[in-house]
PDB file of N, CA and C in Angstrom:
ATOM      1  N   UNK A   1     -62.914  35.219 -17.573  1.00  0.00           N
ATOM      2  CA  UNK A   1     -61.650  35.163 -18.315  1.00  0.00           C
ATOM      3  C   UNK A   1     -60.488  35.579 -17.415  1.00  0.00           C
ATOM      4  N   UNK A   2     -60.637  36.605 -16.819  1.00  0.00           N
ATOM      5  CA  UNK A   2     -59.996  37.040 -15.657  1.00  0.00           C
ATOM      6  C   UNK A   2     -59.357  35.921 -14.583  1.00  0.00           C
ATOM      7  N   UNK A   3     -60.322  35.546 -13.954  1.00  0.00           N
ATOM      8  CA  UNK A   3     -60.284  34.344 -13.197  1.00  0.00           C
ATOM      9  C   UNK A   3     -59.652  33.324 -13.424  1.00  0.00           C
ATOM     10  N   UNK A   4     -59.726  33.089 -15.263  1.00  0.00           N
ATOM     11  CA  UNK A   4     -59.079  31.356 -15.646  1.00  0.00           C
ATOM     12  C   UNK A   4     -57.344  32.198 -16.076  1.00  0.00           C
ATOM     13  N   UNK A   5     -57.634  33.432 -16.305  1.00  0.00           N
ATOM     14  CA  UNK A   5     -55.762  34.006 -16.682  1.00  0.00           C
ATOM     15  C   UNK A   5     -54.979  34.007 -15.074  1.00  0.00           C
ATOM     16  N   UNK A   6     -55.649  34.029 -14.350  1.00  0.00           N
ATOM     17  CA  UNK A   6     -55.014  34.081 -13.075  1.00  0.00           C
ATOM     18  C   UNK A   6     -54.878  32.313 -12.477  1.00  0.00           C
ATOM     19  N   UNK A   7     -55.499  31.426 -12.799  1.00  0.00           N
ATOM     20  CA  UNK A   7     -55.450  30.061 -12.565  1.00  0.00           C
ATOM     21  C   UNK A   7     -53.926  29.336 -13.276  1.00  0.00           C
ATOM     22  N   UNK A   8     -54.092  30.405 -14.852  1.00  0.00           N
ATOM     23  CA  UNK A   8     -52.562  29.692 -15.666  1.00  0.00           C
ATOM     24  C   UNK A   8     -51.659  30.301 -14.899  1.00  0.00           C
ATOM     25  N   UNK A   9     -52.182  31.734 -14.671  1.00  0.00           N
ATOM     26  CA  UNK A   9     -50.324  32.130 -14.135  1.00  0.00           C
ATOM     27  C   UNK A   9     -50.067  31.756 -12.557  1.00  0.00           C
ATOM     28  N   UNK A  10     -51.199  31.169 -11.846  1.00  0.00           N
ATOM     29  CA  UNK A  10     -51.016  30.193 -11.049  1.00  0.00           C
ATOM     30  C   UNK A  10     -50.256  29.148 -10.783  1.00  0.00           C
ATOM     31  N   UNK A  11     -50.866  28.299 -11.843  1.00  0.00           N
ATOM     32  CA  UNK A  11     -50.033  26.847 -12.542  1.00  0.00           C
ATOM     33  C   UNK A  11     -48.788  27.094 -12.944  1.00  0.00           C
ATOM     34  N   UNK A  12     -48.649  28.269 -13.911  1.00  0.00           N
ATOM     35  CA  UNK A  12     -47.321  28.763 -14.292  1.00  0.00           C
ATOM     36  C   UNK A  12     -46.141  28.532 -12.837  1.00  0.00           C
ATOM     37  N   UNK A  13     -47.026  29.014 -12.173  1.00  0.00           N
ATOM     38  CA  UNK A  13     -45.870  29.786 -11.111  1.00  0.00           C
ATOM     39  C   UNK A  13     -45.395  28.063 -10.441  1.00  0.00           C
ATOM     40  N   UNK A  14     -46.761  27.250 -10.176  1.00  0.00           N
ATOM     41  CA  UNK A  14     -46.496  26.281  -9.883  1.00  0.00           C
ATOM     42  C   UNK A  14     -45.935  25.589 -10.280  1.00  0.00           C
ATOM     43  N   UNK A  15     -46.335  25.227 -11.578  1.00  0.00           N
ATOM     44  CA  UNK A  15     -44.978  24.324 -12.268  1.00  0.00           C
ATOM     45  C   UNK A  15     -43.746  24.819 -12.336  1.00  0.00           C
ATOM     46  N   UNK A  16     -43.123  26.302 -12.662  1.00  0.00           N
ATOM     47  CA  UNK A  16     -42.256  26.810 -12.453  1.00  0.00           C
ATOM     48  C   UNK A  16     -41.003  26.542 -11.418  1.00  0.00           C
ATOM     49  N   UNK A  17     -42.280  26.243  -9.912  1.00  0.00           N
ATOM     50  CA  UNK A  17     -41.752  26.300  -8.930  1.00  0.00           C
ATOM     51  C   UNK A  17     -41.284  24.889  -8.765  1.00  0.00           C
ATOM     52  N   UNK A  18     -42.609  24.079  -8.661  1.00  0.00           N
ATOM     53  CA  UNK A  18     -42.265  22.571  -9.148  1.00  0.00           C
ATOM     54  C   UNK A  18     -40.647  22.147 -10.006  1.00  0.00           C
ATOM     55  N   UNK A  19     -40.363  22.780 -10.945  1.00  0.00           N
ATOM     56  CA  UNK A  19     -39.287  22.635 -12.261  1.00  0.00           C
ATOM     57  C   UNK A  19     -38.192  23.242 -11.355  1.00  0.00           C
ATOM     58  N   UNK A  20     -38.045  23.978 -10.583  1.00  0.00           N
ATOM     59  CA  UNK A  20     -36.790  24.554 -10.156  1.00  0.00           C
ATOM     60  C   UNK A  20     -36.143  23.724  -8.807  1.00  0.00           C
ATOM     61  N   UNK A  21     -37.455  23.170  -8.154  1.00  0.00           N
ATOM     62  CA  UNK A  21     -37.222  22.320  -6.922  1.00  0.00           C
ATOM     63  C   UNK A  21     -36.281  21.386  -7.378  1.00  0.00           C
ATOM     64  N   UNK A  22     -37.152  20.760  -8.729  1.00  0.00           N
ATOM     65  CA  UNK A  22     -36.374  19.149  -9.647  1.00  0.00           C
ATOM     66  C   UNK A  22     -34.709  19.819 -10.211  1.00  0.00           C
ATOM     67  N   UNK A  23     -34.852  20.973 -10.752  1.00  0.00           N
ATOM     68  CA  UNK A  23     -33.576  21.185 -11.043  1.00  0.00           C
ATOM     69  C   UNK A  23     -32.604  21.396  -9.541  1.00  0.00           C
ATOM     70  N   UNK A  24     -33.051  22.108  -8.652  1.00  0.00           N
ATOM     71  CA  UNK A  24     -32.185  22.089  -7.606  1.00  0.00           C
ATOM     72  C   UNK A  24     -32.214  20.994  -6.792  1.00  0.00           C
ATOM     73  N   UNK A  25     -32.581  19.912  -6.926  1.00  0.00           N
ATOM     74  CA  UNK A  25     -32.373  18.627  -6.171  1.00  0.00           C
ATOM     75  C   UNK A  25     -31.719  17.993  -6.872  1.00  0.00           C
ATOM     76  N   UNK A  26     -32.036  17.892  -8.767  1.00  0.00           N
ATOM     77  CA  UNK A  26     -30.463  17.440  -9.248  1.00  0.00           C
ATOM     78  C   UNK A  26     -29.427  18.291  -9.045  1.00  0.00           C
ATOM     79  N   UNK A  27     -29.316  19.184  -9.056  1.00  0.00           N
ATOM     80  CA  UNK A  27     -27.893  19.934  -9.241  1.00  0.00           C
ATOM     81  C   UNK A  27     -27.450  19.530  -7.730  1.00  0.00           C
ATOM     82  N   UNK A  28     -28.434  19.524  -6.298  1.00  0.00           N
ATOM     83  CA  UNK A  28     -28.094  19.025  -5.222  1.00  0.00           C
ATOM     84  C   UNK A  28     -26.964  17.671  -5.137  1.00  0.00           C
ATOM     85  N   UNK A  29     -28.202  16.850  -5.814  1.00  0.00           N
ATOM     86  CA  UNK A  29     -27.734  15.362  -5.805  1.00  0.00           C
ATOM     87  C   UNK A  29     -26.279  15.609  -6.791  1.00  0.00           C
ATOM     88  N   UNK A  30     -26.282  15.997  -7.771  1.00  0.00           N
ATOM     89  CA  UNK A  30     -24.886  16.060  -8.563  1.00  0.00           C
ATOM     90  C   UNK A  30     -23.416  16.450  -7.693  1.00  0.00           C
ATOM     91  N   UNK A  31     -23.654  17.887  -6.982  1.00  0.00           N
ATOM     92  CA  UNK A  31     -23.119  18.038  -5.605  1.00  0.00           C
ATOM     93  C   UNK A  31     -22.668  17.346  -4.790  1.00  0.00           C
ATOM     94  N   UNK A  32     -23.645  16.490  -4.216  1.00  0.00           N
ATOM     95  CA  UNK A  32     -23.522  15.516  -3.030  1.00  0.00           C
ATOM     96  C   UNK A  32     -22.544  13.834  -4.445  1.00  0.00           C
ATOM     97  N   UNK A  33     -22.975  13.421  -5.388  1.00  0.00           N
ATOM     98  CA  UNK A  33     -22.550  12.772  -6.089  1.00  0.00           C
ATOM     99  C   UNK A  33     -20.878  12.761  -6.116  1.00  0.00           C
ATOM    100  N   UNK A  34     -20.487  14.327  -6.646  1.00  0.00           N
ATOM    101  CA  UNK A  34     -19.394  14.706  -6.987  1.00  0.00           C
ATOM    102  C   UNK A  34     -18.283  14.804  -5.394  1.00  0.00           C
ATOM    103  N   UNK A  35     -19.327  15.693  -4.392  1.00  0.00           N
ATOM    104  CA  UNK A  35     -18.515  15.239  -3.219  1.00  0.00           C
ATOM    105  C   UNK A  35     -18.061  13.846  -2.663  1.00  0.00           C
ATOM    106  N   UNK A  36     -18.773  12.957  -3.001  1.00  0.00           N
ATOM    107  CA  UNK A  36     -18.648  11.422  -2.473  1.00  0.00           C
ATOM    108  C   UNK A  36     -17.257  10.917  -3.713  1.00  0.00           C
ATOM    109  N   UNK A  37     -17.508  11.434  -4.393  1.00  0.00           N
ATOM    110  CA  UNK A  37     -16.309  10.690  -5.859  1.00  0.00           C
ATOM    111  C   UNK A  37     -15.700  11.483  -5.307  1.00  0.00           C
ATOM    112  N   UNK A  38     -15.189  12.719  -4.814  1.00  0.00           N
ATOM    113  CA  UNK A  38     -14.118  13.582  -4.531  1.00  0.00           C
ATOM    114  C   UNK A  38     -13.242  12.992  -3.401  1.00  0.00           C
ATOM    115  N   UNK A  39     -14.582  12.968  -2.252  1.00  0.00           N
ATOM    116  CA  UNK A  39     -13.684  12.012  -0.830  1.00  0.00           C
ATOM    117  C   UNK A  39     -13.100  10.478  -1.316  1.00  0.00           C
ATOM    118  N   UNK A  40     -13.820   9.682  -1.980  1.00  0.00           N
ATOM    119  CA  UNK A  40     -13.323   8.634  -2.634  1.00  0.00           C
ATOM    120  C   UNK A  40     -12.416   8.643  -3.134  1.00  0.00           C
ATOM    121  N   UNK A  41     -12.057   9.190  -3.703  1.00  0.00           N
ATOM    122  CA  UNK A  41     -10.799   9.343  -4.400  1.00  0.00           C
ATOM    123  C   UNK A  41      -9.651   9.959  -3.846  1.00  0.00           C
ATOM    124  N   UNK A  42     -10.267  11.114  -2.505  1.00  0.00           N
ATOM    125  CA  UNK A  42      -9.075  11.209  -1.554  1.00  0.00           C
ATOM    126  C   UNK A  42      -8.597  10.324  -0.861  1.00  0.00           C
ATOM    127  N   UNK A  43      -9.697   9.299  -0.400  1.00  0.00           N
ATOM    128  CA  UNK A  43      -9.054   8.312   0.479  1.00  0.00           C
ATOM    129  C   UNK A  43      -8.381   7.002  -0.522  1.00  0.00           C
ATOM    130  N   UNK A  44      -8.817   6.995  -1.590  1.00  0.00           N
ATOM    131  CA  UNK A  44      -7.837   5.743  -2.323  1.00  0.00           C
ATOM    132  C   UNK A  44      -6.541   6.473  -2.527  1.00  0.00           C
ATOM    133  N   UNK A  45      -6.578   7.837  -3.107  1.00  0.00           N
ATOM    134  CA  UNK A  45      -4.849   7.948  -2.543  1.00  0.00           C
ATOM    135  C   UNK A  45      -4.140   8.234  -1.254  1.00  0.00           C
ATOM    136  N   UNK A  46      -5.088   8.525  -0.307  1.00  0.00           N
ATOM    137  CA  UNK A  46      -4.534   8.238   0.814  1.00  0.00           C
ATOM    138  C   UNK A  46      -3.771   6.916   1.561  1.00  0.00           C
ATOM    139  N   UNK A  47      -4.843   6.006   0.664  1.00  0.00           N
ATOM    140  CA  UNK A  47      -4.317   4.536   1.142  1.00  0.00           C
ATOM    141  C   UNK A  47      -3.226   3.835   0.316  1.00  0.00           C
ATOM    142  N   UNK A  48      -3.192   4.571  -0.885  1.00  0.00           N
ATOM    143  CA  UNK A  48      -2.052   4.392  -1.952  1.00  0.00           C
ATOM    144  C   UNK A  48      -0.721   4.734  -1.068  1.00  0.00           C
ATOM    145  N   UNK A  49      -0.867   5.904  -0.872  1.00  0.00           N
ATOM    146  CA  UNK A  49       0.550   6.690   0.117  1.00  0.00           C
ATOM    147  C   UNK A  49       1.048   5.824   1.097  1.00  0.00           C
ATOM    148  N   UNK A  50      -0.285   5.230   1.996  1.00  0.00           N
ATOM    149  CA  UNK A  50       0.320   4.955   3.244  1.00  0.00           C
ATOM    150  C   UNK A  50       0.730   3.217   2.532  1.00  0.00           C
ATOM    151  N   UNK A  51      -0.021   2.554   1.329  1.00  0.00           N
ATOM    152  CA  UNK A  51       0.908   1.572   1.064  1.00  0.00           C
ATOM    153  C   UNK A  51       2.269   1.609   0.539  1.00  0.00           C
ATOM    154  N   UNK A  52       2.531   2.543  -0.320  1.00  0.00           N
ATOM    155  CA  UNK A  52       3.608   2.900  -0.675  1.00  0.00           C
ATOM    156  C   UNK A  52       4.453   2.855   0.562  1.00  0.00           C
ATOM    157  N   UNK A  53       4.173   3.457   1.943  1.00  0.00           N
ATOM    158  CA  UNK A  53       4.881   3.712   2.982  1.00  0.00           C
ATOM    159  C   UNK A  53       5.169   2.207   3.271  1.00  0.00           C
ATOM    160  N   UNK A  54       4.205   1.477   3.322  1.00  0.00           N
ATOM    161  CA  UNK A  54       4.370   0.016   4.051  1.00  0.00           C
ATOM    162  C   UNK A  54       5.643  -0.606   3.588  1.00  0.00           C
ATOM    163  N   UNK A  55       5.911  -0.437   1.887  1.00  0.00           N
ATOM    164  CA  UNK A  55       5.761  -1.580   1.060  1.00  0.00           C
ATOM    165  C   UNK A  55       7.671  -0.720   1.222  1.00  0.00           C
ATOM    166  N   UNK A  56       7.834   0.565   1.287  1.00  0.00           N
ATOM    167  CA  UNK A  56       9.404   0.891   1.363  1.00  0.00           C
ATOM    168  C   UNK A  56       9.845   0.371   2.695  1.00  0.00           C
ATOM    169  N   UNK A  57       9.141   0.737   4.460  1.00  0.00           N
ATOM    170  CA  UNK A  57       9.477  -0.629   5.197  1.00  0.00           C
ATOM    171  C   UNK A  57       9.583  -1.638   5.337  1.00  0.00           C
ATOM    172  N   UNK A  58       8.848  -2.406   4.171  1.00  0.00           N
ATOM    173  CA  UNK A  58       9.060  -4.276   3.907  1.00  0.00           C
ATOM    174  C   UNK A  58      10.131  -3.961   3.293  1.00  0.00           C
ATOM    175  N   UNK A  59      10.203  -3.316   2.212  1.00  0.00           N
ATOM    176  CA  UNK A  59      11.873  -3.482   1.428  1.00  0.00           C
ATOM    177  C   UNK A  59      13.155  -3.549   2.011  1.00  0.00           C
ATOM    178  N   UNK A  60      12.874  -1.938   3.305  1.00  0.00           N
ATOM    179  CA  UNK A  60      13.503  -2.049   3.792  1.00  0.00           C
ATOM    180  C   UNK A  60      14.014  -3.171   4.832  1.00  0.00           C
ATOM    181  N   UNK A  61      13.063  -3.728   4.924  1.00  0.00           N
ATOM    182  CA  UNK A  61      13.303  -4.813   5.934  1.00  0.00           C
ATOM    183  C   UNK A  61      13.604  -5.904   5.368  1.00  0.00           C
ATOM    184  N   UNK A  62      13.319  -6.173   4.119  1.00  0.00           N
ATOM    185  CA  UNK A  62      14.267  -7.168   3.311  1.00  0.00           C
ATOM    186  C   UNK A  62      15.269  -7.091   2.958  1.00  0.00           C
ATOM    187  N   UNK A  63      15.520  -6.190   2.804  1.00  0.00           N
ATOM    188  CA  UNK A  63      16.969  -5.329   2.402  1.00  0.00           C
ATOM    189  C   UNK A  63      17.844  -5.400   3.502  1.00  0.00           C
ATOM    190  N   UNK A  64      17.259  -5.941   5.019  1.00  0.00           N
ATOM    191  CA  UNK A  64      18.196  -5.934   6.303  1.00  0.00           C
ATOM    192  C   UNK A  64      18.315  -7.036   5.959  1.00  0.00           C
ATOM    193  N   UNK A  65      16.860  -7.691   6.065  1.00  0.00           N
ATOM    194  CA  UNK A  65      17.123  -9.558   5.706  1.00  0.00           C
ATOM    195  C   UNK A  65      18.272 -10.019   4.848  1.00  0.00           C
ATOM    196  N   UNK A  66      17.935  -9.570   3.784  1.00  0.00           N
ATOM    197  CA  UNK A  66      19.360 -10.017   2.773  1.00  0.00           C
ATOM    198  C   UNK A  66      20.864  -9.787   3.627  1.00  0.00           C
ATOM    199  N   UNK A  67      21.205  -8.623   4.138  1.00  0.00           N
ATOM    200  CA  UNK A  67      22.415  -8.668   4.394  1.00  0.00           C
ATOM    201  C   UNK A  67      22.453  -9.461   5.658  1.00  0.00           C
ATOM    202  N   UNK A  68      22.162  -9.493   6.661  1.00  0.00           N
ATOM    203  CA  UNK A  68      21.725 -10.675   7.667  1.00  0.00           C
ATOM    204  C   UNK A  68      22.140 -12.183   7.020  1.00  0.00           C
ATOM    205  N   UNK A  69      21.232 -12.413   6.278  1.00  0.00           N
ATOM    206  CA  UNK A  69      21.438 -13.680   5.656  1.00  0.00           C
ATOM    207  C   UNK A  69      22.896 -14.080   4.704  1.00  0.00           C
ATOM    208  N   UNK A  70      23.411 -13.319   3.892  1.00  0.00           N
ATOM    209  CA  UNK A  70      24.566 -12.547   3.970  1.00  0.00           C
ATOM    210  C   UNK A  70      25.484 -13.030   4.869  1.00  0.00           C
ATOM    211  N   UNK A  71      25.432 -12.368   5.579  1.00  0.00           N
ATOM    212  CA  UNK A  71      26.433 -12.368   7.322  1.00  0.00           C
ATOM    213  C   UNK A  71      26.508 -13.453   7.279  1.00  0.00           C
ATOM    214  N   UNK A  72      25.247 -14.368   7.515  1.00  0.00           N
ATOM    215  CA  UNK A  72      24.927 -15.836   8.143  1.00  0.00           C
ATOM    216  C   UNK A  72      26.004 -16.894   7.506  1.00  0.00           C
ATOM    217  N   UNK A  73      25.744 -16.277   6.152  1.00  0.00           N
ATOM    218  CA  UNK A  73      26.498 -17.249   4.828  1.00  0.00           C
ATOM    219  C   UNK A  73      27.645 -17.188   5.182  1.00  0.00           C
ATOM    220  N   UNK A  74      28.438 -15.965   5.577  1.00  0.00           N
ATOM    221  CA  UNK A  74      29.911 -15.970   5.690  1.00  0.00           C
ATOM    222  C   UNK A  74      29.945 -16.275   6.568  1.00  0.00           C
ATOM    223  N   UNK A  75      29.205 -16.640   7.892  1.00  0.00           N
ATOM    224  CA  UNK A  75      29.625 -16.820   8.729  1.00  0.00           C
ATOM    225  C   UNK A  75      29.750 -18.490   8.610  1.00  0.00           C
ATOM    226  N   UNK A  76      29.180 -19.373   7.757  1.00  0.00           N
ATOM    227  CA  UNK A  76      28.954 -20.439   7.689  1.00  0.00           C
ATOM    228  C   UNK A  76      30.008 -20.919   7.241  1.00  0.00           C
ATOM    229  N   UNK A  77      30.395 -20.151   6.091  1.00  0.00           N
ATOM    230  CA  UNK A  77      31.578 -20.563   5.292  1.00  0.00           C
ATOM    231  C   UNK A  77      33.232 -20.764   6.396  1.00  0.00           C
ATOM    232  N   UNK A  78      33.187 -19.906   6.874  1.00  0.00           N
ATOM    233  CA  UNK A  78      34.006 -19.561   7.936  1.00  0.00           C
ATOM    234  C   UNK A  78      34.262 -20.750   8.436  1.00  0.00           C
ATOM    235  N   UNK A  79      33.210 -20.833   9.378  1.00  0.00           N
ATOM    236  CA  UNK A  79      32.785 -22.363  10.051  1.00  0.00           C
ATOM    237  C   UNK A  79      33.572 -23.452   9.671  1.00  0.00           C
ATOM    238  N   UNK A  80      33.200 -23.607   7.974  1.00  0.00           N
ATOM    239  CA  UNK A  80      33.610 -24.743   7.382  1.00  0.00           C
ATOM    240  C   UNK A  80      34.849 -24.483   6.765  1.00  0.00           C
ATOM    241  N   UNK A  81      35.391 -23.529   6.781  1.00  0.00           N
ATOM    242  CA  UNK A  81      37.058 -23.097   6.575  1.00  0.00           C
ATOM    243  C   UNK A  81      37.463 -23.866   8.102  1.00  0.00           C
ATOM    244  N   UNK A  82      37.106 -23.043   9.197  1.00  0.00           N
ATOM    245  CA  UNK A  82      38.019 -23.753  10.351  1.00  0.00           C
ATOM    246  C   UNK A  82      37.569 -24.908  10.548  1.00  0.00           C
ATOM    247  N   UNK A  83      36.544 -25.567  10.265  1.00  0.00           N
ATOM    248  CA  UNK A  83      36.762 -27.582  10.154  1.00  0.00           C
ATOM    249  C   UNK A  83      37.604 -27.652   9.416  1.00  0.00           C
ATOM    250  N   UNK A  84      37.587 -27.436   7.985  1.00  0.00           N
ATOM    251  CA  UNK A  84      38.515 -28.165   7.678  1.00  0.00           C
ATOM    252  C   UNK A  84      40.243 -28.233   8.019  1.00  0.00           C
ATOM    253  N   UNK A  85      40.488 -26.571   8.402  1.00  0.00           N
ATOM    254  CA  UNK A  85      41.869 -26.670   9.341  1.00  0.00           C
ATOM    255  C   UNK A  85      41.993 -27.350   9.837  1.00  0.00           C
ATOM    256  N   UNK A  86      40.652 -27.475  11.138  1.00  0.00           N
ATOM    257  CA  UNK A  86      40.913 -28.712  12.547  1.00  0.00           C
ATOM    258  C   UNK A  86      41.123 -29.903  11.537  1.00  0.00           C
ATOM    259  N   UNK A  87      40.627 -29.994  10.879  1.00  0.00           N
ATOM    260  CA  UNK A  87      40.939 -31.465  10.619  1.00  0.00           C
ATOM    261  C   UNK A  87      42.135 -32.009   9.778  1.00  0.00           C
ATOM    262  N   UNK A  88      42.531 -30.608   8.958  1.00  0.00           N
ATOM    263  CA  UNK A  88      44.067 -30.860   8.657  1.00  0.00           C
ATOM    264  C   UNK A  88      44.846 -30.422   9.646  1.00  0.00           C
ATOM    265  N   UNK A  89      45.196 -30.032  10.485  1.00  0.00           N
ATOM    266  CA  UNK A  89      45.586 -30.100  11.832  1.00  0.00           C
ATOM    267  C   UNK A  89      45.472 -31.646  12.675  1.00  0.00           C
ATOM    268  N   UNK A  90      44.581 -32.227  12.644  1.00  0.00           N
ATOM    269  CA  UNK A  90      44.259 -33.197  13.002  1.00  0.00           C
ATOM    270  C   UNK A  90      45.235 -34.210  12.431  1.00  0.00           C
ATOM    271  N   UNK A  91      45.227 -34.426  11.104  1.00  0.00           N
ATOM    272  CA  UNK A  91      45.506 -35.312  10.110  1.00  0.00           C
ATOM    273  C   UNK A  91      47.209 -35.338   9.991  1.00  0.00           C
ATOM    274  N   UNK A  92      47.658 -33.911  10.073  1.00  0.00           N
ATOM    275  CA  UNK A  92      49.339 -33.433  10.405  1.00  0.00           C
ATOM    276  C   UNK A  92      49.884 -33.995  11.452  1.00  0.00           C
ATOM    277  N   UNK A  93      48.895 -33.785  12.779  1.00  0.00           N
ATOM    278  CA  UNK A  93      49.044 -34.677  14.308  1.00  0.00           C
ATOM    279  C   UNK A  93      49.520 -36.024  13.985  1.00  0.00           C
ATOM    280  N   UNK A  94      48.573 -36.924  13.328  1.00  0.00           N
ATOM    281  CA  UNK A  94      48.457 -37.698  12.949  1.00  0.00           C
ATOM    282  C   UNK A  94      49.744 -38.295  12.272  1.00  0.00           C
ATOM    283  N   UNK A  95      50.126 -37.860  11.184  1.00  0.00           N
ATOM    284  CA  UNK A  95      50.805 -37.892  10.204  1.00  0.00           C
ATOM    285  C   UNK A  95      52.237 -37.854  11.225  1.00  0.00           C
ATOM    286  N   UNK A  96      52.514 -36.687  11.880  1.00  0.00           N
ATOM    287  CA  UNK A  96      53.750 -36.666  12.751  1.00  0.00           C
ATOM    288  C   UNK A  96      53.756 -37.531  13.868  1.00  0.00           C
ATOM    289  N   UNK A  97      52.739 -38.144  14.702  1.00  0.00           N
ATOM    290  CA  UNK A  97      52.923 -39.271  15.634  1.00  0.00           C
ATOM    291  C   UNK A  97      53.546 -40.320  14.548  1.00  0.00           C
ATOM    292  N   UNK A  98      52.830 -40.638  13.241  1.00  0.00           N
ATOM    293  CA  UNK A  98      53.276 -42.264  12.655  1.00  0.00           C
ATOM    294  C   UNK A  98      54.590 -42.032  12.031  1.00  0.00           C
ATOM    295  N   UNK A  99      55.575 -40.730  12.483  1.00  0.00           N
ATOM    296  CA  UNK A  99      56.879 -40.008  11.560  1.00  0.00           C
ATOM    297  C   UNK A  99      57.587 -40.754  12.726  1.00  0.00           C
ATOM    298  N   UNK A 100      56.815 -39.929  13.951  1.00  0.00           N
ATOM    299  CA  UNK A 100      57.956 -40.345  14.679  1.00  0.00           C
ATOM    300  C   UNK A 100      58.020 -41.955  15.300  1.00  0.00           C
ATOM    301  N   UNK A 101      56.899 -42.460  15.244  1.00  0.00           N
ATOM    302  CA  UNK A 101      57.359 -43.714  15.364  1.00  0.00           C
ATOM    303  C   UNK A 101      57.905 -44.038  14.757  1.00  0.00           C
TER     304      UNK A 101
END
């Protein structure tokens, strides 16, 4: 009797030991789980930030574009202000050679 009470608290101890391994390899794995979702989630907002960063230098750089393009326009308009001078200039030339003949 002796012998078989010392076999359970054997087993006891074993399964015991067995049961604590399984609990500390989940609580491990939960650990290691929770660290991987933790870094994950540091690096998606990390990459959030640095798009955010990108996306205010494209703006900004559209935001040059526009006034550039801008410029371009007035400068075009311009253009076609002094044709049409030259060419009323032209047309006045014109107009005063057939006066004075």
């Amino acid at each position: 009797l002796n012998a078989m009470m010392h076999s359970v608290q054997m087993l006891e101890t074993d399964i015991f030991a067995f049961v604590s391994q399984g609990k500390d390899k989940a609580l491990g794995q939960r650990k290691e789980d929770k660290e991987k979702k933790e870094k994950a989630l540091a690096e998606a907002q990390l990459n959030e930030k640095n798009m955010e960063k990108e996306l205010k230098k494209m703006s900004g750089g559209v935001e040059a574009d526009q006034r550039k393009l801008a410029e371009l326009n007035d400068y075009i308009e311009l253009i076609r202000i002094n044709s049409k001078i030259a060419k009323s200039k032209h047309k006045i030339a014109e107009i005063e050679g057939e006066i004075k003949n």
